[in-house]
Protein backbone atom coordinates (compact mmCIF):
# COMPACT_ATOMS: atom_id res chain seq x y z
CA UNK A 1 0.00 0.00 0.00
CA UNK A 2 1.42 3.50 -1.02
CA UNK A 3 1.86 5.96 1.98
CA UNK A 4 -0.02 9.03 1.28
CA UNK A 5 2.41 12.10 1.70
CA UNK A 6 0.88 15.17 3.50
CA UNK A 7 2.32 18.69 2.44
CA UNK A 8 3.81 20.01 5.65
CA UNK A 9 1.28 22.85 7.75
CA UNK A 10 3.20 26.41 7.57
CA UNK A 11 3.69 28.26 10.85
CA UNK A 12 0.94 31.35 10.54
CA UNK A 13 3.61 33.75 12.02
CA UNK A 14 7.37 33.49 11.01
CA UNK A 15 9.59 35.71 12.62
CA UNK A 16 13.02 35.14 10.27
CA UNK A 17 14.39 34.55 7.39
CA UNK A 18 15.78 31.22 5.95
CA UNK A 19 19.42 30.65 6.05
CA UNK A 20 20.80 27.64 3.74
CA UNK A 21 22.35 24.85 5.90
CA UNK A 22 25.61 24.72 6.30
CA UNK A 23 27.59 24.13 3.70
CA UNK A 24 29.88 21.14 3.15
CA UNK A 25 33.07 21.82 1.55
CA UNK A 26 35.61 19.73 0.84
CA UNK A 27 38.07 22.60 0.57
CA UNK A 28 39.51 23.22 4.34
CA UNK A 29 39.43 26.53 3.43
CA UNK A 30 36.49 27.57 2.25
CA UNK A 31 34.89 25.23 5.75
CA UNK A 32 33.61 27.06 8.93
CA UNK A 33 35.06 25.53 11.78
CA UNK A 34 33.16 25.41 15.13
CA UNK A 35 34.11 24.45 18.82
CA UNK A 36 32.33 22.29 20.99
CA UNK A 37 33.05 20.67 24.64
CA UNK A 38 31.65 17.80 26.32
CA UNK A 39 30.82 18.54 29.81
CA UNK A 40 28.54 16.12 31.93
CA UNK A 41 27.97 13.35 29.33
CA UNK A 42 26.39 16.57 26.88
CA UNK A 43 27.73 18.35 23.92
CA UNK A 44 27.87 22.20 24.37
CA UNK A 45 29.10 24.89 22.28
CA UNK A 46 29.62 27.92 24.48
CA UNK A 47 31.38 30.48 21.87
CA UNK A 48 28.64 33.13 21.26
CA UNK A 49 29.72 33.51 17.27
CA UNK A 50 29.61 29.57 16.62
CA UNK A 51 26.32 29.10 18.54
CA UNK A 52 24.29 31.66 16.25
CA UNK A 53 25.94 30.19 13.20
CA UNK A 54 25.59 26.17 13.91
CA UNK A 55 21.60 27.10 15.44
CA UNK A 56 20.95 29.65 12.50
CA UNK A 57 22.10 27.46 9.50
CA UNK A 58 20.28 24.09 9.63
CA UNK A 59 18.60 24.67 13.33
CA UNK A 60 20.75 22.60 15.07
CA UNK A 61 20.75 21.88 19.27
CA UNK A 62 19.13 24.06 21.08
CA UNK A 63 19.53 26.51 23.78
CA UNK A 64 20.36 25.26 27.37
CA UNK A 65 18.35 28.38 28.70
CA UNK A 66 15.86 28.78 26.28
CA UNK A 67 12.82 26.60 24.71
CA UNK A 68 14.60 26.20 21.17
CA UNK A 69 16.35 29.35 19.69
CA UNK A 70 19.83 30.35 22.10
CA UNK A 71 18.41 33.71 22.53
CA UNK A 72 17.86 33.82 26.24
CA UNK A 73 18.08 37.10 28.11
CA UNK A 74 17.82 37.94 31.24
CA UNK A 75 15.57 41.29 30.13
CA UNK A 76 13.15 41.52 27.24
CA UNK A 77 12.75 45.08 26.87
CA UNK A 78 15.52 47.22 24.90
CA UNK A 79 15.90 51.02 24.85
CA UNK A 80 18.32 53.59 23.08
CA UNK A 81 19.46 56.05 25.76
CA UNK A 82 21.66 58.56 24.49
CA UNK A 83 22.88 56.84 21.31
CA UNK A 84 23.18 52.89 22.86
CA UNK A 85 21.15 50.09 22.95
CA UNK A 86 20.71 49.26 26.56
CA UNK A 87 18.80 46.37 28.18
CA UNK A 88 15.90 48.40 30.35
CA UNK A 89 14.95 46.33 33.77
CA UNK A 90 13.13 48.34 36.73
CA UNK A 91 14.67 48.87 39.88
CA UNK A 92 13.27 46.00 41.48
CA UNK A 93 14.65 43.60 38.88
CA UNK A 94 18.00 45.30 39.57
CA UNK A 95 17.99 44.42 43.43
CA UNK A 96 16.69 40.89 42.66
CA UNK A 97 19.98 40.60 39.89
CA UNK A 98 22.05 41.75 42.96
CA UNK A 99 20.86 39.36 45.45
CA UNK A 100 22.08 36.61 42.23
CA UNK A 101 25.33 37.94 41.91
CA UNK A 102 25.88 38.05 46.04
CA UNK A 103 24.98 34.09 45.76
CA UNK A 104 27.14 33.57 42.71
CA UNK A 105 30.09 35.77 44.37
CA UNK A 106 29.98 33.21 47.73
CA UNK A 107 29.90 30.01 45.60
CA UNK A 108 33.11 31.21 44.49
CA UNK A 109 34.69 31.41 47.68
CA UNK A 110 34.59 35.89 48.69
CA UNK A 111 33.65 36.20 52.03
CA UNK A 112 30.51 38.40 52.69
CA UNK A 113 32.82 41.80 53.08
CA UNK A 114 34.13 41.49 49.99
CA UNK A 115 31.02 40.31 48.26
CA UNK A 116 28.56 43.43 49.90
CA UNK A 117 32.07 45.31 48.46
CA UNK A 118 32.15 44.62 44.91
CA UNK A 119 27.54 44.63 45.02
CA UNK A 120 28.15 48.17 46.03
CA UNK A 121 30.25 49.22 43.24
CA UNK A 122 28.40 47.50 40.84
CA UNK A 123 25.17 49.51 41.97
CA UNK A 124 27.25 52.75 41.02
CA UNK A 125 25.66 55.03 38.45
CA UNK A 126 27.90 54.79 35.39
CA UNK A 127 28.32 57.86 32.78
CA UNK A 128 27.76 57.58 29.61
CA UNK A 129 30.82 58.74 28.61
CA UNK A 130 32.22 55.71 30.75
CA UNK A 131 30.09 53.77 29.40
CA UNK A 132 30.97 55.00 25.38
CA UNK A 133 34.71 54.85 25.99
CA UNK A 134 34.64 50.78 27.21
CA UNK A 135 32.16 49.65 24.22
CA UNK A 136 34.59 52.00 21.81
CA UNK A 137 37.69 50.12 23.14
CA UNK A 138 35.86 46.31 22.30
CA UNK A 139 34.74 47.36 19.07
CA UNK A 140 38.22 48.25 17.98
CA UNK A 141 39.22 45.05 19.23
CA UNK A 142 36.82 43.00 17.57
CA UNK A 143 37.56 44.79 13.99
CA UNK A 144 39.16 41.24 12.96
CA UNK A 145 36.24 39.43 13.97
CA UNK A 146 33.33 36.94 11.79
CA UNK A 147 30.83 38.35 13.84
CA UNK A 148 30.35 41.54 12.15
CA UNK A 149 30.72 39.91 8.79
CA UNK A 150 27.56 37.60 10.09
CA UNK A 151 25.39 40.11 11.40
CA UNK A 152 22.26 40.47 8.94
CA UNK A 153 20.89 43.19 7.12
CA UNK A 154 17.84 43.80 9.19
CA UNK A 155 17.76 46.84 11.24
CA UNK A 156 15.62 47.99 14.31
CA UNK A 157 14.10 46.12 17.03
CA UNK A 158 11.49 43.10 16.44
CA UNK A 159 8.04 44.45 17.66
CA UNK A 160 6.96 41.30 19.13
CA UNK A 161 9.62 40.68 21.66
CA UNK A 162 10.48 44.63 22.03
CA UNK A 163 14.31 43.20 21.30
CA UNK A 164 16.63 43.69 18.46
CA UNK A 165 16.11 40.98 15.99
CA UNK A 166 18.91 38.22 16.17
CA UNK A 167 21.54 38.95 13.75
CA UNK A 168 20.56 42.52 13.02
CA UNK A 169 22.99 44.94 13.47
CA UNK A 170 21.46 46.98 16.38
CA UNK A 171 21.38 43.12 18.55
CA UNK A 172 25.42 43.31 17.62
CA UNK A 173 25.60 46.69 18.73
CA UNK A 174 23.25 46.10 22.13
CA UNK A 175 25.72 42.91 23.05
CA UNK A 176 28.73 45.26 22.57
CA UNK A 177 27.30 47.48 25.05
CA UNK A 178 26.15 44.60 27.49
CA UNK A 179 29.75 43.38 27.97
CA UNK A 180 32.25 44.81 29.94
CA UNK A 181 35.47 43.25 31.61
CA UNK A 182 35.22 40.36 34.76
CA UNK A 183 38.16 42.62 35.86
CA UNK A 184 35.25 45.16 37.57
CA UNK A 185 34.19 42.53 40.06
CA UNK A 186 37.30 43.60 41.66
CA UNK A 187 36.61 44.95 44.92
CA UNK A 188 37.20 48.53 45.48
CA UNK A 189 36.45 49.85 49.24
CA UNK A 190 37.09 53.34 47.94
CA UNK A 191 34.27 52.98 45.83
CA UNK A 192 31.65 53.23 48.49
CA UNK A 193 30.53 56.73 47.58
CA UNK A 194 27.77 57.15 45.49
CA UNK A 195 25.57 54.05 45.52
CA UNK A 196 22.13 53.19 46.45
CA UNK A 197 22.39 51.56 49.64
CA UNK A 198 18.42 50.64 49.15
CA UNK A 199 20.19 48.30 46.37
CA UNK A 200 22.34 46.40 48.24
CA UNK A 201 21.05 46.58 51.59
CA UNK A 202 18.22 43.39 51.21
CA UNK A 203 20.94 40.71 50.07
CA UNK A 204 18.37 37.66 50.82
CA UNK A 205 18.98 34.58 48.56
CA UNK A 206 15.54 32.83 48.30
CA UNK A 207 14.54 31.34 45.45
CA UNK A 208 18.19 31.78 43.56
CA UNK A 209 19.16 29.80 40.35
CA UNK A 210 21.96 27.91 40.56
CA UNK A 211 24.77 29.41 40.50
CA UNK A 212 27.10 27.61 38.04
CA UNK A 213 24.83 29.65 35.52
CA UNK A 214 25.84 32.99 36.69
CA UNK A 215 28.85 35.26 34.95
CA UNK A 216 28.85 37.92 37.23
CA UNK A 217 29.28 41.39 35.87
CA UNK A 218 28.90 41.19 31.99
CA UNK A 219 27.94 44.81 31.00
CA UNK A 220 25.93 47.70 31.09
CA UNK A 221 21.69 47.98 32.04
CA UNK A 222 19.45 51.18 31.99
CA UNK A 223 17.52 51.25 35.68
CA UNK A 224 14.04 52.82 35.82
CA UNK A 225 11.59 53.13 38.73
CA UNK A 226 8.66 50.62 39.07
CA UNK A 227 6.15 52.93 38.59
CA UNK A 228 7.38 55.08 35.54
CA UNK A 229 4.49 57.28 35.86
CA UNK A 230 5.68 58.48 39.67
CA UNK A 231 8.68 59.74 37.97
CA UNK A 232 12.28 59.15 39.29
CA UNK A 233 15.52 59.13 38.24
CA UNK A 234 16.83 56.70 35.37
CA UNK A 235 20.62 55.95 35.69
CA UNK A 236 22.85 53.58 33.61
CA UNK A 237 24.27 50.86 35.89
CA UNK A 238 26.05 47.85 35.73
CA UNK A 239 24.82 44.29 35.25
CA UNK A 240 25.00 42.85 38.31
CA UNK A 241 25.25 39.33 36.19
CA UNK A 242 24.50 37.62 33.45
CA UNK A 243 23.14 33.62 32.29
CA UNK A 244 25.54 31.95 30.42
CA UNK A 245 23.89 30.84 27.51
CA UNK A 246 24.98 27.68 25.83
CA UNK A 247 24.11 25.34 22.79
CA UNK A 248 23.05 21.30 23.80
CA UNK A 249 23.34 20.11 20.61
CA UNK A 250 22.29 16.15 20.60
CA UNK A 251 24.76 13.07 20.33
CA UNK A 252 23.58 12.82 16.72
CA UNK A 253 23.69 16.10 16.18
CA UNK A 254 26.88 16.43 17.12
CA UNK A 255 28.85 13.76 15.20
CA UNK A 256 26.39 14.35 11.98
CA UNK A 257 28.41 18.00 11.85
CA UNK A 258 31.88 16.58 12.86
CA UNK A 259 31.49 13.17 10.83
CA UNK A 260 29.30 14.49 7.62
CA UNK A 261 29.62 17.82 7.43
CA UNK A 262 33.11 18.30 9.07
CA UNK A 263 32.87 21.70 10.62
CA UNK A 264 33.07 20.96 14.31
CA UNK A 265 35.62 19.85 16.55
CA UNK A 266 34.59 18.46 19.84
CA UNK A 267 36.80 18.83 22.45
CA UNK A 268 37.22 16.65 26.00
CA UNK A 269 39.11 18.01 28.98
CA UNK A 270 40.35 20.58 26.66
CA UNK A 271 41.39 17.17 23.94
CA UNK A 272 40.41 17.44 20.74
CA UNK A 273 38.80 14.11 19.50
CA UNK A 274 39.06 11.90 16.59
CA UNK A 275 36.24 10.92 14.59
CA UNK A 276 36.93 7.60 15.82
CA UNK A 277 37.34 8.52 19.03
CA UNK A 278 34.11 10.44 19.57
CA UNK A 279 32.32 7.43 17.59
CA UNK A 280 33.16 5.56 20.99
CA UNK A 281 32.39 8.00 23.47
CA UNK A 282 28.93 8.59 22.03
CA UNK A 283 28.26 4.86 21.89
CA UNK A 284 29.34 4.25 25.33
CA UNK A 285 27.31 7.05 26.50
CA UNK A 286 23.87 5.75 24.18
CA UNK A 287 24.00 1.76 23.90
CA UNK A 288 21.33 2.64 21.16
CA UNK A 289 23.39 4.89 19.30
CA UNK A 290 24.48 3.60 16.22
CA UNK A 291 20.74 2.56 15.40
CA UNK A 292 19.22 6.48 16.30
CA UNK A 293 22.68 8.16 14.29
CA UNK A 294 21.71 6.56 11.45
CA UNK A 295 17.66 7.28 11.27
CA UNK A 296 19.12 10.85 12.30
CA UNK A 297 21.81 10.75 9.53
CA UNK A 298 18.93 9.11 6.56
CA UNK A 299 16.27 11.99 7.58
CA UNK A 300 18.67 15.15 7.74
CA UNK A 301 20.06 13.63 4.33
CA UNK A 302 17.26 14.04 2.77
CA UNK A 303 16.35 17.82 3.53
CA UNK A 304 14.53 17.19 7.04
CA UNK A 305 15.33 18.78 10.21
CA UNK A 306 14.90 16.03 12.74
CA UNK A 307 14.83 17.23 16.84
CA UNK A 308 14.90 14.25 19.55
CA UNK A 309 14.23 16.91 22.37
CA UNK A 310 10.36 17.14 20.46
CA UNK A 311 9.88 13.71 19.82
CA UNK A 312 10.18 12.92 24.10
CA UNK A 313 7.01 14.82 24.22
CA UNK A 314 5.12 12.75 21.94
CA UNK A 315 6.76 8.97 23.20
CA UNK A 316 8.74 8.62 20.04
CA UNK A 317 12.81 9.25 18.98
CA UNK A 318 12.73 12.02 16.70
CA UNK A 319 10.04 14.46 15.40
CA UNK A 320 10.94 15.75 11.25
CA UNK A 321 10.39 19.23 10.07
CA UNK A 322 10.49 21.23 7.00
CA UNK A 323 13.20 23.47 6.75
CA UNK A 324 12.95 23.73 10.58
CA UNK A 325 11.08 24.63 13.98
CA UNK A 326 10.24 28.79 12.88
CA UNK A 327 8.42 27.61 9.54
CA UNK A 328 6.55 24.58 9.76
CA UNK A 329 5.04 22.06 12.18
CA UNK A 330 6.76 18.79 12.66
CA UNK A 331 5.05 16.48 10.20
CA UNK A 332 6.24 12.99 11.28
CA UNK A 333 6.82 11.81 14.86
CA UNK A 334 9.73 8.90 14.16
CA UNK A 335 9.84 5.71 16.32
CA UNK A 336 13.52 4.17 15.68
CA UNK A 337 13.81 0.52 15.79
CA UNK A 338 16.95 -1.90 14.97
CA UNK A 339 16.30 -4.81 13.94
CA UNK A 340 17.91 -8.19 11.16
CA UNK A 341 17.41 -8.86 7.80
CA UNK A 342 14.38 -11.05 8.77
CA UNK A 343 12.72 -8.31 10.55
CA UNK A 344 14.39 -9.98 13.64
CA UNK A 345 15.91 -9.24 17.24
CA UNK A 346 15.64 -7.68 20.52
CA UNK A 347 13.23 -4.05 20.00
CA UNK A 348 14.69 -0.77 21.15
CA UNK A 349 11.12 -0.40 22.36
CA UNK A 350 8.94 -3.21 22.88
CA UNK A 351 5.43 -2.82 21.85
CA UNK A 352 2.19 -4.34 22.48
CA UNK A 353 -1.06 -3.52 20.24
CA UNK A 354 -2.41 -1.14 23.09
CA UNK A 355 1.05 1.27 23.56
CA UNK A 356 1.11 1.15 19.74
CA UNK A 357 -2.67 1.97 19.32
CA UNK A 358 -2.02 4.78 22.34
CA UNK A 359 0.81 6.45 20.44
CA UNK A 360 -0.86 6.42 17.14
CA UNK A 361 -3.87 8.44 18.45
CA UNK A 362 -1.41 11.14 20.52
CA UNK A 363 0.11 11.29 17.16
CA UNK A 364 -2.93 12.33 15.34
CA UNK A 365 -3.85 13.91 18.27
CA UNK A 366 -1.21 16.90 17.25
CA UNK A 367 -1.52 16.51 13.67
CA UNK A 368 1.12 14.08 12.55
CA UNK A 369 2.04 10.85 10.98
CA UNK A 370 3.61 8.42 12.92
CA UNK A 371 6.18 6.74 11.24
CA UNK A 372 8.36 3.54 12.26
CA UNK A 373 11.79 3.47 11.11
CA UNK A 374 13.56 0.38 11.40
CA UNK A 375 17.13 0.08 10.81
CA UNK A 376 18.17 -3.37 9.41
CA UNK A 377 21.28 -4.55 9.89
CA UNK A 378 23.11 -7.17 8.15
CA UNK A 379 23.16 -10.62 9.73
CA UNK A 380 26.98 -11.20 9.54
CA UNK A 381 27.86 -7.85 10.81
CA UNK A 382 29.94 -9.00 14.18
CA UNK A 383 29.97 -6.12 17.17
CA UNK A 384 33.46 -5.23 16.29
CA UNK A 385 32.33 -4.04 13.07
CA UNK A 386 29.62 -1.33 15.13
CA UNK A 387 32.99 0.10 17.06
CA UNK A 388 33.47 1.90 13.69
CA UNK A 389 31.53 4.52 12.06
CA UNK A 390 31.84 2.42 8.50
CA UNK A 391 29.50 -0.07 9.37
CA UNK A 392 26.86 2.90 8.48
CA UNK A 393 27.45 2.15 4.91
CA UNK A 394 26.23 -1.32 5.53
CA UNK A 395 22.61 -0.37 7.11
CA UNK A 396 19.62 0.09 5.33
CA UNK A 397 16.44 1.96 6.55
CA UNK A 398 13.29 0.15 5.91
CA UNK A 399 10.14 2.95 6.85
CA UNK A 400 6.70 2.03 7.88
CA UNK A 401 3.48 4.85 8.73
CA UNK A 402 1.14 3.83 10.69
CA UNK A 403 -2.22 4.47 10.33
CA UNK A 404 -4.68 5.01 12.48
CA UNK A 405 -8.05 3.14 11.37
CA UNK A 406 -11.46 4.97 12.62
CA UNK A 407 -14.58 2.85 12.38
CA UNK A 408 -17.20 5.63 12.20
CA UNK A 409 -15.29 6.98 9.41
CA UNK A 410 -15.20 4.61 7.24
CA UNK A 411 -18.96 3.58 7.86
CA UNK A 412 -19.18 7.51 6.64
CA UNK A 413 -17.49 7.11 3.52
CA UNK A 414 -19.01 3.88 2.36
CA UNK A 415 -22.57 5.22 2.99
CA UNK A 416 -21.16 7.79 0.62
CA UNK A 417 -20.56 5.27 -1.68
């Protein structure tokens, strides 16, 4: 029986542009090259230019602060004051920031002097010419950079998030003036003069985040009153701190971009592995891995974006979009099996006629097609032969959807009849 294809239902409201996937090259020098550590049994790219460009071109990982796009902020509201784009959060948000840098501060070992020190001068009112003269002195050092070559010709600030649009040259211009050096955590007992001790003086750390997220001190944040209609003064201050925002990109994910595409590097305790090498990490870290890299591998192959973080909502392994998450729905949820030539073996995931009826109706349930994938391997292929990414070139990918049958439909169509 043929499979009836469905076209793929748009998103109603898109947000960005497409960007082509990333390229692969067989030139080294005409290939990106991207950085990526693994840290806790996950893959994370922490560089700020090579998350935008891996997440941007082809949608891969996603961000380990945010629900998909690496985008997270710790304000959503952006204001030019006095020619710079500064993140605006109210005063209250300001002392809440301060009690998360105090935390942060202690985790890393300052007693409480110096930490109700360096909260004091970072609660200083900052000039603007201050404030000009450290974002001048990065921006000449950054001249040599990729990041202002990959900043996009969009201008202005998206009106739906009240932030500049990602890649636009007024969000490269607001990060500029959101960073400044760790070297101002310094403590500075001199600096005492001049703050608001009705910042600092309620240093209370319920209901902190944890504190291996925190970069104290990244930049620069405009401070307005709570109630902007009782007036009040609005200063430029420093960020207290800032969430380090990172890029989980997936096992597959991973080696499809080191092993297929060849752009990334990923790195352990600061080692840079081998192809090989990472092969055998990832498959002592997933005994199912070989089977899932190579659905992953067959589906992004053939133009699909496939995400495993969406397919754990619906009980399956992967979830397949068009083009990607922004512009269209997922269209097939993906159930990965391995199995023999004779349709043989031990299942990744045993089923019984009532889980498979129950995931076939959640999967119409949200409009999709579920769709097993089983990935047949050959019946002389010995276990030694898996410790090598070549025995991909001896799998085949055998794909079954699964309908779901209604009776009271089809009495409706053949009364029809």
């Amino acid at each position: 029986m043929q499979a009836e294809f469905r076209a793929p239902r748009r998103r109603t409201r898109v947000h960005e542009e497409y960007e082509a996937p990333l390229p692969v090259s067989r030139s080294p020098e005409e290939r990106s090259h991207f950085r990526a550590e693994i840290i806790n049994q996950h893959v994370l790219v922490c560089h700020p230019d090579h998350i935008q460009k891996i997440h941007n071109q082809g949608y891969f990982g996603k961000g380990v602060l945010s629900r998909a796009r690496p985008d997270h902020s710790f304000c959503d509201q952006w204001e030019q004051h006095e020619g710079l784009f500064l993140p605006v959060v109210s005063k209250s948000r300001y002392k809440e920031l301060l009690r998360w840098a105090g935390s942060a501060l202690s985790a890393q070992g300052l007693n409480e002097a110096a930490v109700n020190q360096t909260l004091i001068r970072l609660s200083q009112p900052v000039g603007m010419e201050d404030v000009r003269r450290e974002v001048g002195g990065r921006e000449e050092g950054e001249k040599g950079q990729k990041a202002e070559e990959e900043a996009g010709p969009e201008r202005g600030v998206s009106p739906h998030t009240k932030r500049p649009r990602p890649g636009s040259e007024v969000e490269t211009q607001a990060k500029r003036s959101c960073r400044s050096d760790p070297q101002d955590l310094n403590p500075d007992p001199s600096s005492d003069q001049g703050s608001d001790p009705d910042l600092v003086s309620d240093l209370s750390t319920d209901s902190e985040p944890d504190p291996g997220l925190l970069v104290p001190g990244p930049g620069f944040v405009l401070v307005v009153p709570d109630d902007e209609a009782g007036g009040g003064v609005r200063e430029v201050r420093r960020t207290p701190l800032s969430f380090s925002e990172s890029l989980q990109l997936s096992l597959e994910e991973a080696f499809f971009l080191v092993y297929s595409v060849g752009c990334l590097s990923v790195y352990c305790q600061q080692e840079p592995l081998s192809v090989m090498e990472l092969w055998r990490k990832f498959r002592s870290l997933r005994p199912d891995f070989v089977s899932s890299y190579a659905a992953y591998h067959h589906y992004r192959s053939r133009g699909w974006v496939p995400k495993g973080g969406g397919g754990a909502k619906y009980g399956v392994d992967l979830v397949l979009y068009r083009k990607g998450p922004p512009f269209y729905h997922a269209s097939y949820s993906v159930a990965v099996e391995r199995t023999d030539e004779a349709f043989r073996g031990s299942a990744l995931r045993p089923f019984s006629w009532r889980s498979l009826a129950a995931l076939s109706r959640i999967t119409a349930n949200v409009s999709k097609e579920l769709m097993l994938c089983y990935i047949i391997h050959p019946a002389d292929q010995s276990e030694a032969e898996l410790d090598s990414p070549v025995c991909l070139s001896r799998l085949t990918v055998q794909e079954v959807i699964v309908s779901r049958w209604v009776s009271s439909r089809e009495r409706a169509e053949q009364d029809d009849i």
